[in-house]
C-alpha atoms as a PDB file:
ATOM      1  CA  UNK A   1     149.085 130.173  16.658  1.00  0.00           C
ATOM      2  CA  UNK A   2     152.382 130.112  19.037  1.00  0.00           C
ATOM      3  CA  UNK A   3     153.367 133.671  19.855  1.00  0.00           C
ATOM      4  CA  UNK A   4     156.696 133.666  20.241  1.00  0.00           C
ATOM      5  CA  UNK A   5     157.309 137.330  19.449  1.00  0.00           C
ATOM      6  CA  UNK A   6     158.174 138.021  23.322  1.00  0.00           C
ATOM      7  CA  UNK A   7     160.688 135.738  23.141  1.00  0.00           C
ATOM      8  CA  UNK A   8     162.241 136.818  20.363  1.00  0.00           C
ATOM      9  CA  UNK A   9     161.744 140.859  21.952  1.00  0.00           C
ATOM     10  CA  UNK A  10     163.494 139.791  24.629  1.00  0.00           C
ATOM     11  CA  UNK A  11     166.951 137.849  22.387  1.00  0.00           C
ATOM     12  CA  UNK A  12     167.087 141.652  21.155  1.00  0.00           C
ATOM     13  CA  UNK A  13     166.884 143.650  24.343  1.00  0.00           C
ATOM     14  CA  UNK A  14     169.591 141.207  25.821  1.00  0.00           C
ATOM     15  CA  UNK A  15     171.722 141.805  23.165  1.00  0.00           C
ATOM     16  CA  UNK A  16     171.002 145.765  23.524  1.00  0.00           C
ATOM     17  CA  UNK A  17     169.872 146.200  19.836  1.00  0.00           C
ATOM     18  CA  UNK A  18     167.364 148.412  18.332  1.00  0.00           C
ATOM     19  CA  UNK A  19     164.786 146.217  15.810  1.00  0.00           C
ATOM     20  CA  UNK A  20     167.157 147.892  12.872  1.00  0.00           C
ATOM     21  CA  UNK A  21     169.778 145.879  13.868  1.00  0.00           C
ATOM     22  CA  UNK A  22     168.382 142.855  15.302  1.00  0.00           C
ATOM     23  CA  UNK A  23     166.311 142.282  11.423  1.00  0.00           C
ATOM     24  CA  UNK A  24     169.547 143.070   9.957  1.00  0.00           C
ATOM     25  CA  UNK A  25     171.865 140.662  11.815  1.00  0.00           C
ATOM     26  CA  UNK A  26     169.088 137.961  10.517  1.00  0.00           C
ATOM     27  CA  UNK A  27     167.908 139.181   7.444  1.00  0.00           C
ATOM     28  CA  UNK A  28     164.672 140.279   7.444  1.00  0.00           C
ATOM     29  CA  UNK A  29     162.836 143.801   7.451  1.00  0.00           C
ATOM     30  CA  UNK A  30     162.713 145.728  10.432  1.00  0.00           C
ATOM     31  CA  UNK A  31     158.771 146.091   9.728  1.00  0.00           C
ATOM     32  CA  UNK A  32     158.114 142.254   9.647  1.00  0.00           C
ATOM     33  CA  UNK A  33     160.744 142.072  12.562  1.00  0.00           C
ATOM     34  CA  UNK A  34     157.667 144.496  14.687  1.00  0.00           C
ATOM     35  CA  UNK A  35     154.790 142.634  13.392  1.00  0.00           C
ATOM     36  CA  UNK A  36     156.693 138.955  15.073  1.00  0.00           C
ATOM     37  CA  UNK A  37     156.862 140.812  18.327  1.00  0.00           C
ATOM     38  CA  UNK A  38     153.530 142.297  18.274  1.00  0.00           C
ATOM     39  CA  UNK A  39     152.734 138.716  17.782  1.00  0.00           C
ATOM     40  CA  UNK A  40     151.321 139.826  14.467  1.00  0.00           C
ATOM     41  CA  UNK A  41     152.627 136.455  12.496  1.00  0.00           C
ATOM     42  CA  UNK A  42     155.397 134.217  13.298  1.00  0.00           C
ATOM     43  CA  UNK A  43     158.531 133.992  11.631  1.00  0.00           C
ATOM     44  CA  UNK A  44     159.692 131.510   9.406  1.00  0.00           C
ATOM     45  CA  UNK A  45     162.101 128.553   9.803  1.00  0.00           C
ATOM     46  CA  UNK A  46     164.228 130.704   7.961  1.00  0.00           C
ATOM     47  CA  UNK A  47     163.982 133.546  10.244  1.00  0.00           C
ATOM     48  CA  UNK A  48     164.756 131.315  12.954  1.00  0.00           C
ATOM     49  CA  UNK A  49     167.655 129.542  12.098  1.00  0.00           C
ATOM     50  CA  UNK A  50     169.239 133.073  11.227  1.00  0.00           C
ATOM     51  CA  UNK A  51     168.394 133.782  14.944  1.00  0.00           C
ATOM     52  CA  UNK A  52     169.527 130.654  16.202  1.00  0.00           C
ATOM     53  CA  UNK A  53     173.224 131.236  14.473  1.00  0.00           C
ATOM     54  CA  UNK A  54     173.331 134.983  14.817  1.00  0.00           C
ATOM     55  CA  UNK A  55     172.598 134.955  18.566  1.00  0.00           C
ATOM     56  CA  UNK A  56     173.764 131.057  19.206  1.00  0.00           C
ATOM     57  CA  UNK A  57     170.521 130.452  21.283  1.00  0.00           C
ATOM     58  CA  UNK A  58     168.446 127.209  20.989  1.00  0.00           C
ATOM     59  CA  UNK A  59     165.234 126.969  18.574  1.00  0.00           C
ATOM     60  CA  UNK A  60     163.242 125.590  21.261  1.00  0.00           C
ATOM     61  CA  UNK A  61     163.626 128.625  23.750  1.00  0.00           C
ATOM     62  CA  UNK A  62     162.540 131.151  20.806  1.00  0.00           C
ATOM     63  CA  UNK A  63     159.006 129.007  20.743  1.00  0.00           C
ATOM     64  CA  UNK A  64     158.711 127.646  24.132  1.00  0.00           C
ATOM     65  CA  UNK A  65     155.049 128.474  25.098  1.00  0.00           C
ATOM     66  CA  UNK A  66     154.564 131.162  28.374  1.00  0.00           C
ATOM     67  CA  UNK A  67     152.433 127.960  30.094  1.00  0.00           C
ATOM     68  CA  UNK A  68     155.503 125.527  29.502  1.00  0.00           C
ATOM     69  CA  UNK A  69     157.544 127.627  31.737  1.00  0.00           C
ATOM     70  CA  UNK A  70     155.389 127.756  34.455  1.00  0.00           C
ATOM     71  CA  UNK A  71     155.390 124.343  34.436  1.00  0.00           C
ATOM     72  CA  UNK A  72     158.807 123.020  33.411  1.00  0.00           C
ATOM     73  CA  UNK A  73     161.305 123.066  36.107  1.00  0.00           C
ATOM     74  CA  UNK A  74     163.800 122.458  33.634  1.00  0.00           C
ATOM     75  CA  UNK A  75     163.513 125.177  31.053  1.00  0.00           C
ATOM     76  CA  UNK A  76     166.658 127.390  30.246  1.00  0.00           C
ATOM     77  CA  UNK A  77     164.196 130.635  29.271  1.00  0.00           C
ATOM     78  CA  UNK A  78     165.692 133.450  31.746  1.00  0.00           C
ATOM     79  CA  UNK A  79     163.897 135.882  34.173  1.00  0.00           C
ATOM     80  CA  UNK A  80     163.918 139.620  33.510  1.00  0.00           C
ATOM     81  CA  UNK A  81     166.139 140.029  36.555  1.00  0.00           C
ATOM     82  CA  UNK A  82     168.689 137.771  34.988  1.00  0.00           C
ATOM     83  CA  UNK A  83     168.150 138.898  31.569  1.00  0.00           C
ATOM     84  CA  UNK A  84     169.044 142.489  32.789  1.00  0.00           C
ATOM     85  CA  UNK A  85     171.928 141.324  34.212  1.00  0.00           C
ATOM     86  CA  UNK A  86     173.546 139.757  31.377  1.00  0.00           C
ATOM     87  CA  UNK A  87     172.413 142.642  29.023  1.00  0.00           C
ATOM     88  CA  UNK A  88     174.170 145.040  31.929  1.00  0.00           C
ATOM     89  CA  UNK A  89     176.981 142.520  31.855  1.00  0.00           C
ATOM     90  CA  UNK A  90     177.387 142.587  28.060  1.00  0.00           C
ATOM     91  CA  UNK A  91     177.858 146.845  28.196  1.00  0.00           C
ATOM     92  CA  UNK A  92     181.143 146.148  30.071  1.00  0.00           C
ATOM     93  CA  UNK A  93     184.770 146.098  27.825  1.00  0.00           C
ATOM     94  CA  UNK A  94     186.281 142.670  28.155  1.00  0.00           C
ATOM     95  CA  UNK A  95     188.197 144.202  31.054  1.00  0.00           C
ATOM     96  CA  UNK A  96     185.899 144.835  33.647  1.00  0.00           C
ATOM     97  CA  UNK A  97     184.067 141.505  32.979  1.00  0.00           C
ATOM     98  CA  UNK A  98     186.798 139.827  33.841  1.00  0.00           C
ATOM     99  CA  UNK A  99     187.375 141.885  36.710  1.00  0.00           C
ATOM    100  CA  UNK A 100     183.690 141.216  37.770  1.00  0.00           C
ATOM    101  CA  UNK A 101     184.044 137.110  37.602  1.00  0.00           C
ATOM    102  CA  UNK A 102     187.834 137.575  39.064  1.00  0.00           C
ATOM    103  CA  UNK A 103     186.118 139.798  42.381  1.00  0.00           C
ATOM    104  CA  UNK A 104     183.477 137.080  42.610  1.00  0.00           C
ATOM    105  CA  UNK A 105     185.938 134.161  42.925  1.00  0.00           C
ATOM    106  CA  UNK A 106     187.950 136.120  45.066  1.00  0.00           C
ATOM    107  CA  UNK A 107     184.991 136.581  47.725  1.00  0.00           C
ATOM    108  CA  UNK A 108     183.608 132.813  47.323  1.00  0.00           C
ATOM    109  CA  UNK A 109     187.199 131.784  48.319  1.00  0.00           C
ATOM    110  CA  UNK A 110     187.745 134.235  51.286  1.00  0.00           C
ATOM    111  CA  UNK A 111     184.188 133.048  52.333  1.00  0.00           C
ATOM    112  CA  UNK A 112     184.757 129.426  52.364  1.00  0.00           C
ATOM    113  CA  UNK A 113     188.071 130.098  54.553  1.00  0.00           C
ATOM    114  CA  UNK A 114     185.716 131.909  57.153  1.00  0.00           C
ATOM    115  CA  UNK A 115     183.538 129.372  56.912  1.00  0.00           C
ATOM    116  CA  UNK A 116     185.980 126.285  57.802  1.00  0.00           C
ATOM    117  CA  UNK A 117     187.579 128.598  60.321  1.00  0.00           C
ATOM    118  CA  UNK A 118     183.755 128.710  62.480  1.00  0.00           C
END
């Protein structure tokens, strides 16, 4: 049996929701929502196609394998460090995110002027 409850633990703490309202959003009972994570059972195609349009993530990264990543060079699955990022990133108001990206630009152009002026 895949276990793909870590993957789909880790869709819900990116999108900062509490099992309530992650099983809500896709339809299922909070309860069977624990026993997927725990690893417990998987869900059904059902259950994943909900996810997959709810959160507008792909099917394969909910049951990519833990070994596949290791040794796929390729794979879209995210670290923690950049999941925590985006979940931090996803707390700011529209405002500040574009702030954030507008800052970034900002420095990579100042950067690149330095640069061509060495």
């Amino acid at each position: 049996m895949i276990n793909i409850g870590p993957n789909i633990r880790r869709l819900r703490k990116l999108n900062n929701m509490n099992q309530v309202e992650f099983s809500s959003r896709i339809g299922i009972s909070q309860g069977n929502l624990s026993e997927i994570e725990q690893g417990n059972c998987n869900p059904s195609f059902d259950t994943l196609f909900a996810i997959k349009k709810q959160f507008n993530c792909s099917i394969d990264d909910l049951i990519i394998i833990e070994n596949d990543l290791v040794k796929s060079n390729n794979s879209s699955f995210l670290t923690e460090g950049e999941l925590n990022m985006i979940s931090n990133y996803r707390l700011l108001d529209g405002f500040d995110q574009k702030e954030i990206v507008d800052e970034i630009i900002k420095l990579k152009i100042a950067l690149s002027k330095m640069k061509k002026q060495i």
